[in-house]
C-alpha atoms as a PDB file:
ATOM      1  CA  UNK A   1     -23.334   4.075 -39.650  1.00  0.00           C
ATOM      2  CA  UNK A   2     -25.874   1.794 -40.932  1.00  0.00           C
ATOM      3  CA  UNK A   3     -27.383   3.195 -43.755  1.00  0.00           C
ATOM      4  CA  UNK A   4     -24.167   3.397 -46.187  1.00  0.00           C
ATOM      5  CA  UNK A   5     -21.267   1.591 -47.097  1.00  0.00           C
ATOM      6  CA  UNK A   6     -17.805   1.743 -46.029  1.00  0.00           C
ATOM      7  CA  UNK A   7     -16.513   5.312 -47.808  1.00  0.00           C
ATOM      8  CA  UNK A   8     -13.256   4.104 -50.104  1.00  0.00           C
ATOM      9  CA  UNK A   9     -13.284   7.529 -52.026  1.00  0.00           C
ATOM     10  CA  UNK A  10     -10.493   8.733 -49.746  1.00  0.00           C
ATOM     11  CA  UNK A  11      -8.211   5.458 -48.927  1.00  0.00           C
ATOM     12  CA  UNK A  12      -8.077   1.606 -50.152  1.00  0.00           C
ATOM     13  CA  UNK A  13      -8.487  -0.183 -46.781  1.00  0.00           C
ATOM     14  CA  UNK A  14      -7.450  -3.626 -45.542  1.00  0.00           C
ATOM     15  CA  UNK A  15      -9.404  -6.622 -45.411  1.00  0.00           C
ATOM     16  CA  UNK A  16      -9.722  -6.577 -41.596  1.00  0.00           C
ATOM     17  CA  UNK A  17     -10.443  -3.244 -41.276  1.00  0.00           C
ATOM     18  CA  UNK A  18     -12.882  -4.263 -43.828  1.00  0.00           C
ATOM     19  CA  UNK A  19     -14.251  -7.127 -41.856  1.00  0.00           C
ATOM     20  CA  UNK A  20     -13.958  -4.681 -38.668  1.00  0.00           C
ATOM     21  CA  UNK A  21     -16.187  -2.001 -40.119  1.00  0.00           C
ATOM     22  CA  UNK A  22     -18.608  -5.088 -41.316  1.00  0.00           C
ATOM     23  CA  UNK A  23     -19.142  -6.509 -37.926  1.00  0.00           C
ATOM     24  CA  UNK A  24     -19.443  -3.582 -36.116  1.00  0.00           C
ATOM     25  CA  UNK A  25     -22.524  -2.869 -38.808  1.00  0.00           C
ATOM     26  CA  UNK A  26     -23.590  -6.955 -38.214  1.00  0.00           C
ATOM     27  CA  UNK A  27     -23.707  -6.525 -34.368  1.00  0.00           C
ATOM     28  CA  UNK A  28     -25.444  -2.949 -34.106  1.00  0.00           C
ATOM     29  CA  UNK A  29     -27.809  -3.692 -36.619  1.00  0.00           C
ATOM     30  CA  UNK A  30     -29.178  -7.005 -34.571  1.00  0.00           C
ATOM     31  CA  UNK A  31     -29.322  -5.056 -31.300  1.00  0.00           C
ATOM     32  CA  UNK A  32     -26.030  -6.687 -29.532  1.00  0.00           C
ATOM     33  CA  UNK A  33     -24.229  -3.649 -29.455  1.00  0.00           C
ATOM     34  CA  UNK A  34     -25.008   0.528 -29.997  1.00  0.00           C
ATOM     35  CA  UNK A  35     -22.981   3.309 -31.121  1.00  0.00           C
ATOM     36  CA  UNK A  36     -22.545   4.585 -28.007  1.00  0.00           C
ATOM     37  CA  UNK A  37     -21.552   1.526 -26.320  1.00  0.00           C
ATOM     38  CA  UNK A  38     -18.537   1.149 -29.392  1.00  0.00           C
ATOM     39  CA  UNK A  39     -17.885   4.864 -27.837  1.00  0.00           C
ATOM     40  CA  UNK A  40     -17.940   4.223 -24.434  1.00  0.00           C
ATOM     41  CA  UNK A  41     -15.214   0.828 -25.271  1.00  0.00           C
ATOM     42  CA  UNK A  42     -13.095   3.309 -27.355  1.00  0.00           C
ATOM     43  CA  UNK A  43     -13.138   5.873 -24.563  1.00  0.00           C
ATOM     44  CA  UNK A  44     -12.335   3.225 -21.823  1.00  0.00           C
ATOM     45  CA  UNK A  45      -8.961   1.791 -23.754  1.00  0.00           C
ATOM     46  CA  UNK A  46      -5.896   2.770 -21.969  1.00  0.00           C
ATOM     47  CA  UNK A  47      -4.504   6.185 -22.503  1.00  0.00           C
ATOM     48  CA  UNK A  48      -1.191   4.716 -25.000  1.00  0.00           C
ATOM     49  CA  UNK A  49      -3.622   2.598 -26.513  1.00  0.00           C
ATOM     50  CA  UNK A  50      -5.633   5.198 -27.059  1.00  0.00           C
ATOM     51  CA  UNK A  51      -2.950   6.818 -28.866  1.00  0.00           C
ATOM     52  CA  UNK A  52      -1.102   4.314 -30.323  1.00  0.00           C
ATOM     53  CA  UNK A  53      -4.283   2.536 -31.991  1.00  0.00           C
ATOM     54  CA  UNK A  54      -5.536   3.277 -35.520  1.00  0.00           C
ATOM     55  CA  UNK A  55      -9.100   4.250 -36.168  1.00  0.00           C
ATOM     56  CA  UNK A  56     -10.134   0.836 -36.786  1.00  0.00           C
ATOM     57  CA  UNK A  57      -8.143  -0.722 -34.099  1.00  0.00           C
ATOM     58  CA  UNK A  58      -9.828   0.647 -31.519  1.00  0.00           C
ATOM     59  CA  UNK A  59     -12.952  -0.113 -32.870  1.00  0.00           C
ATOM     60  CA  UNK A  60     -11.574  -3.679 -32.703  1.00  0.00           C
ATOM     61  CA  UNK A  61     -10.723  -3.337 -28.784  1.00  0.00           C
ATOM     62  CA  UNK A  62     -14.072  -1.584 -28.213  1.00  0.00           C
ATOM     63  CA  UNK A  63     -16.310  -4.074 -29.986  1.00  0.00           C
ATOM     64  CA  UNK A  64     -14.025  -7.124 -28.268  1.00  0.00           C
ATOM     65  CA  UNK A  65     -14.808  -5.681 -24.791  1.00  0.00           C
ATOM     66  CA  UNK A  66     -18.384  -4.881 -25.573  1.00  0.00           C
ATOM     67  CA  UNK A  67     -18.819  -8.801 -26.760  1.00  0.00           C
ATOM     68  CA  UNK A  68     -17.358 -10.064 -23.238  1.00  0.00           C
ATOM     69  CA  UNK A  69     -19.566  -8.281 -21.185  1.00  0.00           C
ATOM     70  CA  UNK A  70     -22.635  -9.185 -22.866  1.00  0.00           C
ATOM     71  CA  UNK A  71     -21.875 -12.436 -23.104  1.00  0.00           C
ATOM     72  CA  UNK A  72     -21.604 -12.673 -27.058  1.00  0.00           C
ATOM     73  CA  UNK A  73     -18.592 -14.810 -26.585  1.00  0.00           C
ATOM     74  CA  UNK A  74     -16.444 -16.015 -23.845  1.00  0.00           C
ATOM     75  CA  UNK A  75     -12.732 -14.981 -22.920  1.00  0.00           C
ATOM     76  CA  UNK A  76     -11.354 -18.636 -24.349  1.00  0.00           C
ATOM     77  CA  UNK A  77     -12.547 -17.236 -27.468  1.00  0.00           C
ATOM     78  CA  UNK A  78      -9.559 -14.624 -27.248  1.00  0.00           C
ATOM     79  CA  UNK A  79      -6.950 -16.004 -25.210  1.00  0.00           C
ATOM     80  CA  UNK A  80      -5.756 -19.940 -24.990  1.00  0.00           C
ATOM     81  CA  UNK A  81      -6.025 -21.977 -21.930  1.00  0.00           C
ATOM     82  CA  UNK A  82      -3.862 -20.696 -19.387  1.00  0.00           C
ATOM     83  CA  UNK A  83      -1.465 -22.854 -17.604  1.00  0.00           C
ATOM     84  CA  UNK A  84      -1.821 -23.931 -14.469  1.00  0.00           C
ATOM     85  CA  UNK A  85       0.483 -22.982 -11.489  1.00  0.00           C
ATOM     86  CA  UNK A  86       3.872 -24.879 -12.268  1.00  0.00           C
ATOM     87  CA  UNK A  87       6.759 -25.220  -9.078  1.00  0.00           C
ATOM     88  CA  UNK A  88       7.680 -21.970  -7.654  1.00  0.00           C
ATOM     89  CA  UNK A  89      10.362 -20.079  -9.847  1.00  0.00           C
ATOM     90  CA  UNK A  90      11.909 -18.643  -7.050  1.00  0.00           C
ATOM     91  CA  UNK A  91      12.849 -19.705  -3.076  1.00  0.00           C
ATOM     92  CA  UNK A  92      13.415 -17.842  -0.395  1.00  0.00           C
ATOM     93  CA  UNK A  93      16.505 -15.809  -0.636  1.00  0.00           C
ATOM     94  CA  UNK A  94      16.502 -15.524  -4.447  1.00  0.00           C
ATOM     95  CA  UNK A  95      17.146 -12.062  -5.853  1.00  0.00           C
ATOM     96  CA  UNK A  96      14.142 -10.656  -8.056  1.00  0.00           C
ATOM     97  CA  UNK A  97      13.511  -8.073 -10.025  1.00  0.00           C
ATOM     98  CA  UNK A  98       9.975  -6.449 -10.988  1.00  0.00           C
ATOM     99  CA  UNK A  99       8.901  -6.787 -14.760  1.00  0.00           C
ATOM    100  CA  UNK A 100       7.270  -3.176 -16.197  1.00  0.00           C
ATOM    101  CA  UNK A 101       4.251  -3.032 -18.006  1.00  0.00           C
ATOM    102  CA  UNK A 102       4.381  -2.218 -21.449  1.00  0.00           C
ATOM    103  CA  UNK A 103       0.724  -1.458 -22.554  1.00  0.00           C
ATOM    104  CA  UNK A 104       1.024  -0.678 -25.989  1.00  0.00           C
ATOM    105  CA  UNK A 105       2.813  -3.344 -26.951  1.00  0.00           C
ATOM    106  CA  UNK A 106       1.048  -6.600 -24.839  1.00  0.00           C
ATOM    107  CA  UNK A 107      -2.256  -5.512 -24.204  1.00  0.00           C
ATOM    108  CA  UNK A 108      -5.626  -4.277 -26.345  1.00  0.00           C
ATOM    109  CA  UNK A 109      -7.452  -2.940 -23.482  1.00  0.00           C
ATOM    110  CA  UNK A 110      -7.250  -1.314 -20.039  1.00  0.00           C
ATOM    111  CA  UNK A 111      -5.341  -4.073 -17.485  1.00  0.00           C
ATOM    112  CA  UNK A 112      -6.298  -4.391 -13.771  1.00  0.00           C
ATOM    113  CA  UNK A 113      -2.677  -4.306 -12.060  1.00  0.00           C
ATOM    114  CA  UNK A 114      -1.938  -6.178  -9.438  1.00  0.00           C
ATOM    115  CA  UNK A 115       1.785  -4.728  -8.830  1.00  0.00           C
ATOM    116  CA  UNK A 116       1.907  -0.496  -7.985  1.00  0.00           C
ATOM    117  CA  UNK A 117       3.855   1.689 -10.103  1.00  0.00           C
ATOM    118  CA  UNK A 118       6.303   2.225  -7.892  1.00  0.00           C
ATOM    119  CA  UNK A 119       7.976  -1.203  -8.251  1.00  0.00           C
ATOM    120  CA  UNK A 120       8.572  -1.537 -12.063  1.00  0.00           C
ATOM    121  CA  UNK A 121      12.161  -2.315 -12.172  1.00  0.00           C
ATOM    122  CA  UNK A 122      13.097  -2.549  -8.666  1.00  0.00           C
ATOM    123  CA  UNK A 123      15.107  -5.012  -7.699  1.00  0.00           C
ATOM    124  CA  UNK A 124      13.960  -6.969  -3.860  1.00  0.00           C
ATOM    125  CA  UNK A 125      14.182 -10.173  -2.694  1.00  0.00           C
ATOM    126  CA  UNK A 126      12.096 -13.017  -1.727  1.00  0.00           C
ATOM    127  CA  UNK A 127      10.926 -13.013   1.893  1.00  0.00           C
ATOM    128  CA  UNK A 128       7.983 -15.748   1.348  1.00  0.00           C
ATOM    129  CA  UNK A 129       6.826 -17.997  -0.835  1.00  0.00           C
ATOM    130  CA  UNK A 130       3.053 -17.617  -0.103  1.00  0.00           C
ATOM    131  CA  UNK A 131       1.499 -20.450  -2.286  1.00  0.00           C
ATOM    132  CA  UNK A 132      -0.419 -20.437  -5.453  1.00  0.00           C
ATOM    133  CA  UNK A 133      -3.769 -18.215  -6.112  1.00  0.00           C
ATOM    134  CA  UNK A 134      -6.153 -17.681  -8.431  1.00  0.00           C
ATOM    135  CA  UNK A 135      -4.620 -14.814 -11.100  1.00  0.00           C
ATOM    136  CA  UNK A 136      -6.788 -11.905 -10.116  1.00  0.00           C
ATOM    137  CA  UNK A 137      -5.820  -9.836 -13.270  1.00  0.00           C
ATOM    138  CA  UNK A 138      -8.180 -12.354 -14.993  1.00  0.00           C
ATOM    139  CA  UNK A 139     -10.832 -12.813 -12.280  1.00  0.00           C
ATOM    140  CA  UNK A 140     -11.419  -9.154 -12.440  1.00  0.00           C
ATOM    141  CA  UNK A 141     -12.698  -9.508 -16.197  1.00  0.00           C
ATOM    142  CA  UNK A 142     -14.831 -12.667 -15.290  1.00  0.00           C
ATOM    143  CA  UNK A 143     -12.650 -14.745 -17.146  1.00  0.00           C
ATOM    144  CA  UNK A 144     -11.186 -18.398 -16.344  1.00  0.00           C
ATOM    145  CA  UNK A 145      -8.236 -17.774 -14.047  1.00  0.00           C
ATOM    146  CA  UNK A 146      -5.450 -20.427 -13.243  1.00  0.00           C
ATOM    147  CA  UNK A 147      -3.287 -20.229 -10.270  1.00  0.00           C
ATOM    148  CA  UNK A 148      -0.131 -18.517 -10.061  1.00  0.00           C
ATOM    149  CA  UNK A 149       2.363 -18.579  -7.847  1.00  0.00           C
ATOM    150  CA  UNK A 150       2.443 -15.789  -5.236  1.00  0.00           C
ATOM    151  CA  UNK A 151       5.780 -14.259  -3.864  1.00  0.00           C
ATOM    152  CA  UNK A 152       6.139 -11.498  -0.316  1.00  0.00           C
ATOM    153  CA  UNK A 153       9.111  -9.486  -2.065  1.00  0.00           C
ATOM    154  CA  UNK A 154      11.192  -7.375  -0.222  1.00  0.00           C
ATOM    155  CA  UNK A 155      12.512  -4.074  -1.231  1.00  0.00           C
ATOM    156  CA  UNK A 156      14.764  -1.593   0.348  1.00  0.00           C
ATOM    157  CA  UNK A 157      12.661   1.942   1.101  1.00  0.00           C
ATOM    158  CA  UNK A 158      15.428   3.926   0.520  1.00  0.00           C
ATOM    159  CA  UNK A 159      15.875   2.780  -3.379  1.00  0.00           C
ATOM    160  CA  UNK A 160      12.166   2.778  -3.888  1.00  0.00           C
ATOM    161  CA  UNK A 161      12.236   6.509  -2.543  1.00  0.00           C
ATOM    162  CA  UNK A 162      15.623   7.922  -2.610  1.00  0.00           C
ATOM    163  CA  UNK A 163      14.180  11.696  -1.783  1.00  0.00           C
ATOM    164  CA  UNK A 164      12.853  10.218   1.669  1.00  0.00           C
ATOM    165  CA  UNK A 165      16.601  10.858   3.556  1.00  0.00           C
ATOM    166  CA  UNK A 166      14.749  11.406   6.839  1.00  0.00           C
ATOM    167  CA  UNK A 167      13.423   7.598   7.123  1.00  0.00           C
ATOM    168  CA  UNK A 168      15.539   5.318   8.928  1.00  0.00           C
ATOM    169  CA  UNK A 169      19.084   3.001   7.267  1.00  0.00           C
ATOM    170  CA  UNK A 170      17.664  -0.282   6.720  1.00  0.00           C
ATOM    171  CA  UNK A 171      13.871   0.251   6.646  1.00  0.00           C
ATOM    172  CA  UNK A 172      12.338  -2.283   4.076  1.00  0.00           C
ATOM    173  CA  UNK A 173       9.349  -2.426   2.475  1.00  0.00           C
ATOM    174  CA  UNK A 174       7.029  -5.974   1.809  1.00  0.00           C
ATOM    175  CA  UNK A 175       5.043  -6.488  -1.380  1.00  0.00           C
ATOM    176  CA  UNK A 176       3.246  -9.765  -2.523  1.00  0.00           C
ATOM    177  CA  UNK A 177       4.096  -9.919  -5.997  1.00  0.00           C
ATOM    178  CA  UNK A 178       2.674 -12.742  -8.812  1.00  0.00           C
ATOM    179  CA  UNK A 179       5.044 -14.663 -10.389  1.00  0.00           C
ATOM    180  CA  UNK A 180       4.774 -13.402 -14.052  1.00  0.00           C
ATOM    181  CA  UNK A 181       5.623 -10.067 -13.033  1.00  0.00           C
ATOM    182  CA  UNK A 182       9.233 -11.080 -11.215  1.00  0.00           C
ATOM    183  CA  UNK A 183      12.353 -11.482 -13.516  1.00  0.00           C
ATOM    184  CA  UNK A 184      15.601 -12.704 -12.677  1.00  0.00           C
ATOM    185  CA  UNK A 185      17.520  -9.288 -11.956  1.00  0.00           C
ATOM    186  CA  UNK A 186      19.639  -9.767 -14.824  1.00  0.00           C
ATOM    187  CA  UNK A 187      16.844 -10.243 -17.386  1.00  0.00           C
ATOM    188  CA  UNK A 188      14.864  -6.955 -16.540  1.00  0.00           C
ATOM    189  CA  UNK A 189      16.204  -3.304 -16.816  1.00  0.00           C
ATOM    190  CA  UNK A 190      16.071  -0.454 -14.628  1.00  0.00           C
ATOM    191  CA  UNK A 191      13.878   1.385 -14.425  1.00  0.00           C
ATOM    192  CA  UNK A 192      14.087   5.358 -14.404  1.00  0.00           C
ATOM    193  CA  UNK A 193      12.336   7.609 -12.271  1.00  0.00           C
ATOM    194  CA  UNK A 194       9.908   9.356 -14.636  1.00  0.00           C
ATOM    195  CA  UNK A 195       9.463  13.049 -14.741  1.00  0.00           C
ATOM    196  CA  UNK A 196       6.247  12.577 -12.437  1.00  0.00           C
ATOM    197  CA  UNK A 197       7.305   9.669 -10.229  1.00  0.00           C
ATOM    198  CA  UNK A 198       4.534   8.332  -8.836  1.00  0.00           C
ATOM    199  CA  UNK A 199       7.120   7.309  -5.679  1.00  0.00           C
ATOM    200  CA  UNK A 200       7.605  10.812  -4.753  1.00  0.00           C
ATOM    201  CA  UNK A 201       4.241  12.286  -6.595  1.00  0.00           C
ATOM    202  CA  UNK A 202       6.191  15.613  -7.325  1.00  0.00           C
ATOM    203  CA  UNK A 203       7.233  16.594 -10.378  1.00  0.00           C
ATOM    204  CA  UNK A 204      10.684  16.161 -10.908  1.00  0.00           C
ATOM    205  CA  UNK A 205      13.323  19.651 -11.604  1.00  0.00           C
END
């Protein structure tokens, strides 16, 4: 990697993949990064970002986490200040619905989630208003966290897990759920039951 150029014999490439490809050299060849920790970033992204990606976008991700944990630069770097916690959105009462996560599209590297699977798209309601907390989807990267409001959601069992006919009419289930993943339910869609649904974890016929 460091003893040539960037091969062009094949493909014109842009100027940042040109500036990616140049930094990547920069940092290796001053000792702040190795080949195999570029590999090990790469190899960490996020299954569909691991496919969606080009070549050089993932070198990109890889050398951005790589720089965080060493401490080249900080997370402000990347992101702007977050906003502190504003008044609740919801009260007590209010009819939510859960946001899904849409990696490939928001995201350039593997997200700790704070809301399972299960709930993308359901619809609950708000049981408790619990107060504000520090955003632990941040605080698990050692970045600067803000507080966010913090709602106890509650969701009816049997359309979380239709297939579960035995439980009991009217069993409920309570999940504390961060403000920026609840929707009003007319603002967020549906959301189907994939072919493995992680609320039943068998494959569906």
């Amino acid at each position: 990697l460091l003893d040539g150029g960037l091969d062009v014999s094949e493909r014109e490439y842009s100027y940042w993949e040109r500036s990616t490809h140049a930094l990547v050299v920069c940092l290796i060849g001053k000792g702040h990064m190795s080949v195999d920790q570029l590999r090990r970033g790469i190899e960490a992204l996020h299954p569909e970002h691991y496919a969606a990606f080009s070549y050089y976008e993932k070198w990109a991700a890889a050398t951005a986490d790589v720089a965080l944990a060493s401490g080249l630069f900080d997370a402000a770097a990347l992101w702007p200040p977050a906003e502190a916690a504003s008044e609740p959105l919801f009260a007590v009462g209010d009819a939510v619905a859960v946001r899904e996560e849409h990696l490939a599209a928001s995201r350039w590297r593997k997200p700790h989630l704070r809301v399972p699977g299960y709930l993308f798209g359901a619809r609950g309601v708000v049981e408790r208003v619990c107060g504000a907390f520090p955003d632990p989807e941040a605080l698990a990267f050692g970045e600067p966290a803000t507080s966010q409001n913090l709602y106890r959601v509650r969701f009816d069992r049997a359309a979380l897990w239709p297939e579960g006919g035995s439980a009991r009419t009217g069993d409920t289930v309570d999940v504390e759920v961060y403000e920026s993943w609840l929707a009003r339910p007319e603002d967020v869609a549906a959301a189907p039951v994939p072919a493995f649904s992680p609320r039943s974890g068998e494959v569906a016929a």
